[in-house]
N, C-alpha and C. Protein backbone atom coordinates (compact mmCIF):
# COMPACT_ATOMS: atom_id res chain seq x y z
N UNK A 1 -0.41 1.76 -173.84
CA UNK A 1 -0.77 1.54 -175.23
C UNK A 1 -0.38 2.77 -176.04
N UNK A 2 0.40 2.67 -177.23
CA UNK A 2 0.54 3.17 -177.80
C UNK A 2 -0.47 4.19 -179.09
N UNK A 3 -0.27 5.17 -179.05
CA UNK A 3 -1.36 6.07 -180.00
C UNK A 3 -1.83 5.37 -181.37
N UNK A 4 -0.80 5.00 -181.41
CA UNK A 4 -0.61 4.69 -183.42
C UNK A 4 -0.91 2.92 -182.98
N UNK A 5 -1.16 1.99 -181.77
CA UNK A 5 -1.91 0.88 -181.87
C UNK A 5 -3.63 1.23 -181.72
N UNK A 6 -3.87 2.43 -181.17
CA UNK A 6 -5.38 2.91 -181.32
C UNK A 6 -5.48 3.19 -182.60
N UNK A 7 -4.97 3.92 -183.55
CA UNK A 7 -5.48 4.81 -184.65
C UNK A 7 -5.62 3.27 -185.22
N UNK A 8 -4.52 2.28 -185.39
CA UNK A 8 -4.95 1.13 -186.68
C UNK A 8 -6.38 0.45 -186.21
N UNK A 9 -6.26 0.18 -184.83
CA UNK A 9 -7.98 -0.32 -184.34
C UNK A 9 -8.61 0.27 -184.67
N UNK A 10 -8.72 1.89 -184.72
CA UNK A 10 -9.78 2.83 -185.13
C UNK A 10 -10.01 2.22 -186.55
N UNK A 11 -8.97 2.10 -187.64
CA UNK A 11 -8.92 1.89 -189.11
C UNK A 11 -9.62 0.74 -189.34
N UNK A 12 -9.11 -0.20 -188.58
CA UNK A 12 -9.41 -1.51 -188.83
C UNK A 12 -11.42 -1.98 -188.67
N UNK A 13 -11.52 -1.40 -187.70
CA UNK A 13 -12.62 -1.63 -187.12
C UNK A 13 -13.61 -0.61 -188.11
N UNK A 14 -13.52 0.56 -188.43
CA UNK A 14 -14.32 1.55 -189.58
C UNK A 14 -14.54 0.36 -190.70
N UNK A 15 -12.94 -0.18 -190.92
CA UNK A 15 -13.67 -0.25 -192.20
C UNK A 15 -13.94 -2.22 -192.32
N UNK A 16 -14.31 -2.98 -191.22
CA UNK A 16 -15.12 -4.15 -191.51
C UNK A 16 -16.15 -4.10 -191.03
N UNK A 17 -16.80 -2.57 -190.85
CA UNK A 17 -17.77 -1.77 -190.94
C UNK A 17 -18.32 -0.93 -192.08
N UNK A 18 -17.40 -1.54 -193.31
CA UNK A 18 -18.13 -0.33 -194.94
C UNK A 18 -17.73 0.63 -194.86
N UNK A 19 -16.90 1.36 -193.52
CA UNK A 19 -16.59 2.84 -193.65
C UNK A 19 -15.37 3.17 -194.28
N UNK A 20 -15.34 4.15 -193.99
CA UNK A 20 -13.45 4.89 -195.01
C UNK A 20 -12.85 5.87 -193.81
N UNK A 21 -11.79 5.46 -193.40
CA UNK A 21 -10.81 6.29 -192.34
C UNK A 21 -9.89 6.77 -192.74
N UNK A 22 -10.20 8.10 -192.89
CA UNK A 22 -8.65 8.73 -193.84
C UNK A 22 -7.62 9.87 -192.66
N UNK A 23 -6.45 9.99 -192.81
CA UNK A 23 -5.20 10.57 -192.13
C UNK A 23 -5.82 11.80 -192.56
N UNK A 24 -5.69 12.33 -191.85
CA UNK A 24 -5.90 14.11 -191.69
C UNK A 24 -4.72 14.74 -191.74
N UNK A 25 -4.02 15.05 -192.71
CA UNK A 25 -2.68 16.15 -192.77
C UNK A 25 -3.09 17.30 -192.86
N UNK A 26 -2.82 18.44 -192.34
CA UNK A 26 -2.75 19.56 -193.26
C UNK A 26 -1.76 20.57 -192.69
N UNK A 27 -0.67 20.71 -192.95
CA UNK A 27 0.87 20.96 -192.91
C UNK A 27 0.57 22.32 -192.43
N UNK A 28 -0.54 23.62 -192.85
CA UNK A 28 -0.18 25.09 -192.92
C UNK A 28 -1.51 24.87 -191.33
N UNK A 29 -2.21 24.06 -190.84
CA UNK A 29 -3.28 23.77 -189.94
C UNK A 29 -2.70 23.00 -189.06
N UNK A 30 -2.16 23.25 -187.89
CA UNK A 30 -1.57 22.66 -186.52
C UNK A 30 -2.79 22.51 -185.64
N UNK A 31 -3.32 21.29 -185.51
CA UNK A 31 -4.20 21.04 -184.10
C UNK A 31 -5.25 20.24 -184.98
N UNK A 32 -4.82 20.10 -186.53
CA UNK A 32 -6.61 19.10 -186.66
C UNK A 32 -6.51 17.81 -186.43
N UNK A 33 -7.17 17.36 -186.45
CA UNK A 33 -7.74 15.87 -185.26
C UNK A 33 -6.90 14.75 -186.74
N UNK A 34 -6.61 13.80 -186.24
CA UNK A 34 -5.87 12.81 -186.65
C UNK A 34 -6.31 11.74 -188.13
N UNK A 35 -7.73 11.80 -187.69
CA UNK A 35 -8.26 11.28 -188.75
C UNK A 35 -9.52 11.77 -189.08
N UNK A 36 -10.60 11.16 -189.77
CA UNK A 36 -11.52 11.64 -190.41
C UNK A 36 -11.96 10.49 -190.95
N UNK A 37 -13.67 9.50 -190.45
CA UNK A 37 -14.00 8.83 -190.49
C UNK A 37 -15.54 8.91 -191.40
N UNK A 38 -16.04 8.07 -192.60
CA UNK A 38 -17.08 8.43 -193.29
C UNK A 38 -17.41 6.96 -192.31
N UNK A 39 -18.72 6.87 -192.08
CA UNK A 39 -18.86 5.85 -192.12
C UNK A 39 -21.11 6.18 -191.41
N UNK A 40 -22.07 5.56 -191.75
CA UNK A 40 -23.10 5.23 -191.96
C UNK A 40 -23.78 6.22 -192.09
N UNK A 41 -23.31 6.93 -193.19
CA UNK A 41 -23.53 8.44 -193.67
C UNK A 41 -23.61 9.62 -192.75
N UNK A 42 -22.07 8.93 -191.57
CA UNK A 42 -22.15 10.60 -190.75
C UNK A 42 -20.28 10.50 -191.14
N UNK A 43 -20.21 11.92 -191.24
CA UNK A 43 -18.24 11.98 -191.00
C UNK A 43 -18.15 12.42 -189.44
N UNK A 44 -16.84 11.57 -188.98
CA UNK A 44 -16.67 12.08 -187.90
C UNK A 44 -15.20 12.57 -188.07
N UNK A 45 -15.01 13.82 -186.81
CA UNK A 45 -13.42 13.80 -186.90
C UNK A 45 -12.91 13.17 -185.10
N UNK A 46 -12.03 12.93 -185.68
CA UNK A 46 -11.24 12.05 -184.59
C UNK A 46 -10.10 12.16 -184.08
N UNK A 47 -9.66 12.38 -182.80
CA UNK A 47 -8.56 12.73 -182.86
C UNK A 47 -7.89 11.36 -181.76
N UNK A 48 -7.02 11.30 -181.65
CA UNK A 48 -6.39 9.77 -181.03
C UNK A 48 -5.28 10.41 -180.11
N UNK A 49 -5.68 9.81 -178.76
CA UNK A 49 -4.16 10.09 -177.82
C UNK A 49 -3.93 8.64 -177.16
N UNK A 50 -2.52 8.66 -176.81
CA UNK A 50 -2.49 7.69 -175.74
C UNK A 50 -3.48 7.37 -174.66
N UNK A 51 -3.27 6.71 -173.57
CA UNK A 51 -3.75 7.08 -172.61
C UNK A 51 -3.51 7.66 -171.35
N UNK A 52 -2.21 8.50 -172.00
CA UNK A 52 -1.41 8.95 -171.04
C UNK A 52 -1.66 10.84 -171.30
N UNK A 53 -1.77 10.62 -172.97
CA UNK A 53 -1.59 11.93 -173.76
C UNK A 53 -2.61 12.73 -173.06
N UNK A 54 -2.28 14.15 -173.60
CA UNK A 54 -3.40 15.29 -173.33
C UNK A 54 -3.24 16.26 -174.85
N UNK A 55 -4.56 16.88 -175.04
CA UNK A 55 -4.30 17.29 -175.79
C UNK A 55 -3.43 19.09 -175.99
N UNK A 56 -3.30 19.50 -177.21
CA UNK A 56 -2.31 20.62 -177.45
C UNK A 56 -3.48 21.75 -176.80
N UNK A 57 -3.00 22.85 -177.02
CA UNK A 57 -3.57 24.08 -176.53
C UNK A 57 -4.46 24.28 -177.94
N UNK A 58 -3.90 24.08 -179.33
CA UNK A 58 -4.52 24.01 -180.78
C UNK A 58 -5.37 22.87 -181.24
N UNK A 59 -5.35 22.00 -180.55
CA UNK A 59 -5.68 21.02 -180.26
C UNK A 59 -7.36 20.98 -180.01
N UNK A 60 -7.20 21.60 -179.13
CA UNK A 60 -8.50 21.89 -178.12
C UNK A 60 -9.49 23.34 -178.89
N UNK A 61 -8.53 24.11 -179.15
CA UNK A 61 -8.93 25.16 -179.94
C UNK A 61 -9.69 24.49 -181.39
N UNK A 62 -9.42 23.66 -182.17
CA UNK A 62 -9.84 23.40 -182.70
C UNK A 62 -10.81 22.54 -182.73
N UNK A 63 -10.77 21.45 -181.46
CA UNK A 63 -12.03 20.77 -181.48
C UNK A 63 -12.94 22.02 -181.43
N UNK A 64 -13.11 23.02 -180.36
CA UNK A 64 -14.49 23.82 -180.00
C UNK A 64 -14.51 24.13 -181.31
N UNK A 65 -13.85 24.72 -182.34
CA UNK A 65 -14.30 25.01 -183.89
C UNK A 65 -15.12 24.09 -184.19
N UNK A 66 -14.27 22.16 -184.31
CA UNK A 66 -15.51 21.52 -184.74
C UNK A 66 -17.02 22.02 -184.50
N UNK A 67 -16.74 21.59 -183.46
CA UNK A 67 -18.26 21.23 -182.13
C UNK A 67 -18.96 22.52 -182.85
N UNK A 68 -18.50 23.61 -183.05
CA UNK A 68 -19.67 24.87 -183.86
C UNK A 68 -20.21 23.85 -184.68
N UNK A 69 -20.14 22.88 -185.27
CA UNK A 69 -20.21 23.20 -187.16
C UNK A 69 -21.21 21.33 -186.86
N UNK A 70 -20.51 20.19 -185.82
CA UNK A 70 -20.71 19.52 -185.65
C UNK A 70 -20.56 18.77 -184.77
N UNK A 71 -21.78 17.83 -183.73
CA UNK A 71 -21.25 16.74 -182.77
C UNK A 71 -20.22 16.04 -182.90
N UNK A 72 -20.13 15.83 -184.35
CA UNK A 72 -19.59 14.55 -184.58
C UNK A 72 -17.88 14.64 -184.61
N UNK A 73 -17.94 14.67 -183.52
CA UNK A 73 -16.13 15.19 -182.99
C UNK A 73 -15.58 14.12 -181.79
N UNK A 74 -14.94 13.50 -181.52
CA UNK A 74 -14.53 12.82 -180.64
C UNK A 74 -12.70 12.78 -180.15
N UNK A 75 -12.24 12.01 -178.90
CA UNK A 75 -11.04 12.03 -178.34
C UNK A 75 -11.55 10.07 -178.04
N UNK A 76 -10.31 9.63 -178.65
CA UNK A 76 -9.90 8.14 -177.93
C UNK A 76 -8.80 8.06 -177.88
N UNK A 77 -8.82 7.42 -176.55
CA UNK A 77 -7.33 7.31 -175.77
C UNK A 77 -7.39 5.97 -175.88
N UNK A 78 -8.40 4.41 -176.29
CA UNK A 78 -7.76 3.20 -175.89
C UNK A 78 -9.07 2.57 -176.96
N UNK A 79 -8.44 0.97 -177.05
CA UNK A 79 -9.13 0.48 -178.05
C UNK A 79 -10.59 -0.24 -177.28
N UNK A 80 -10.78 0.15 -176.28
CA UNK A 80 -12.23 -0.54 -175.59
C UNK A 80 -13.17 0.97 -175.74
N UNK A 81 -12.94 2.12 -176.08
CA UNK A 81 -13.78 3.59 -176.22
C UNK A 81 -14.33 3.00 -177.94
N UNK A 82 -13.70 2.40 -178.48
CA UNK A 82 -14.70 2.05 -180.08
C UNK A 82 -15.55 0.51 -180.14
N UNK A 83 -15.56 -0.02 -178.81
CA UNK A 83 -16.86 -1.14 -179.06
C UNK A 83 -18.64 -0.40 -178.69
């Protein structure tokens, strides 16, 4: 399965749930997580791999940043980790 068929399940599924799933760019910031999910008044960040993928060395560096600040950090590799 492809990464980018998880991220639209991720999308799809947030939002016939009321939530808002937005793309995480930030061009000068290498390693932040893929998306960024509002949804039943918690944000989560999210990051999406195959199920083959692993993550970057910045990658990882930056989740433990999350995790200071907040739980609400996650890794999905397949569309059965969001039921």
């Amino acid at each position: 399965m492809l990464e980018r068929t998880i991220e639209q399940h991720l999308k799809r599924q947030v939002e016939l749930l009321g939530g808002r799933c937005y793309k995480w760019c930030s061009p000068s910031n290498k390693g932040v997580p893929d998306r960024i999910v509002f949804i039943n008044g918690q944000i989560w960040f999210v990051e999406l791999k195959s199920p083959t993928g692993y993550l970057s060395k910045l990658q990882e560096l930056f989740g433990k940043f999350i995790k200071q600040y907040t739980d609400n950090y996650c890794i999905l590799s397949s569309k059965e980790e969001l039921s």
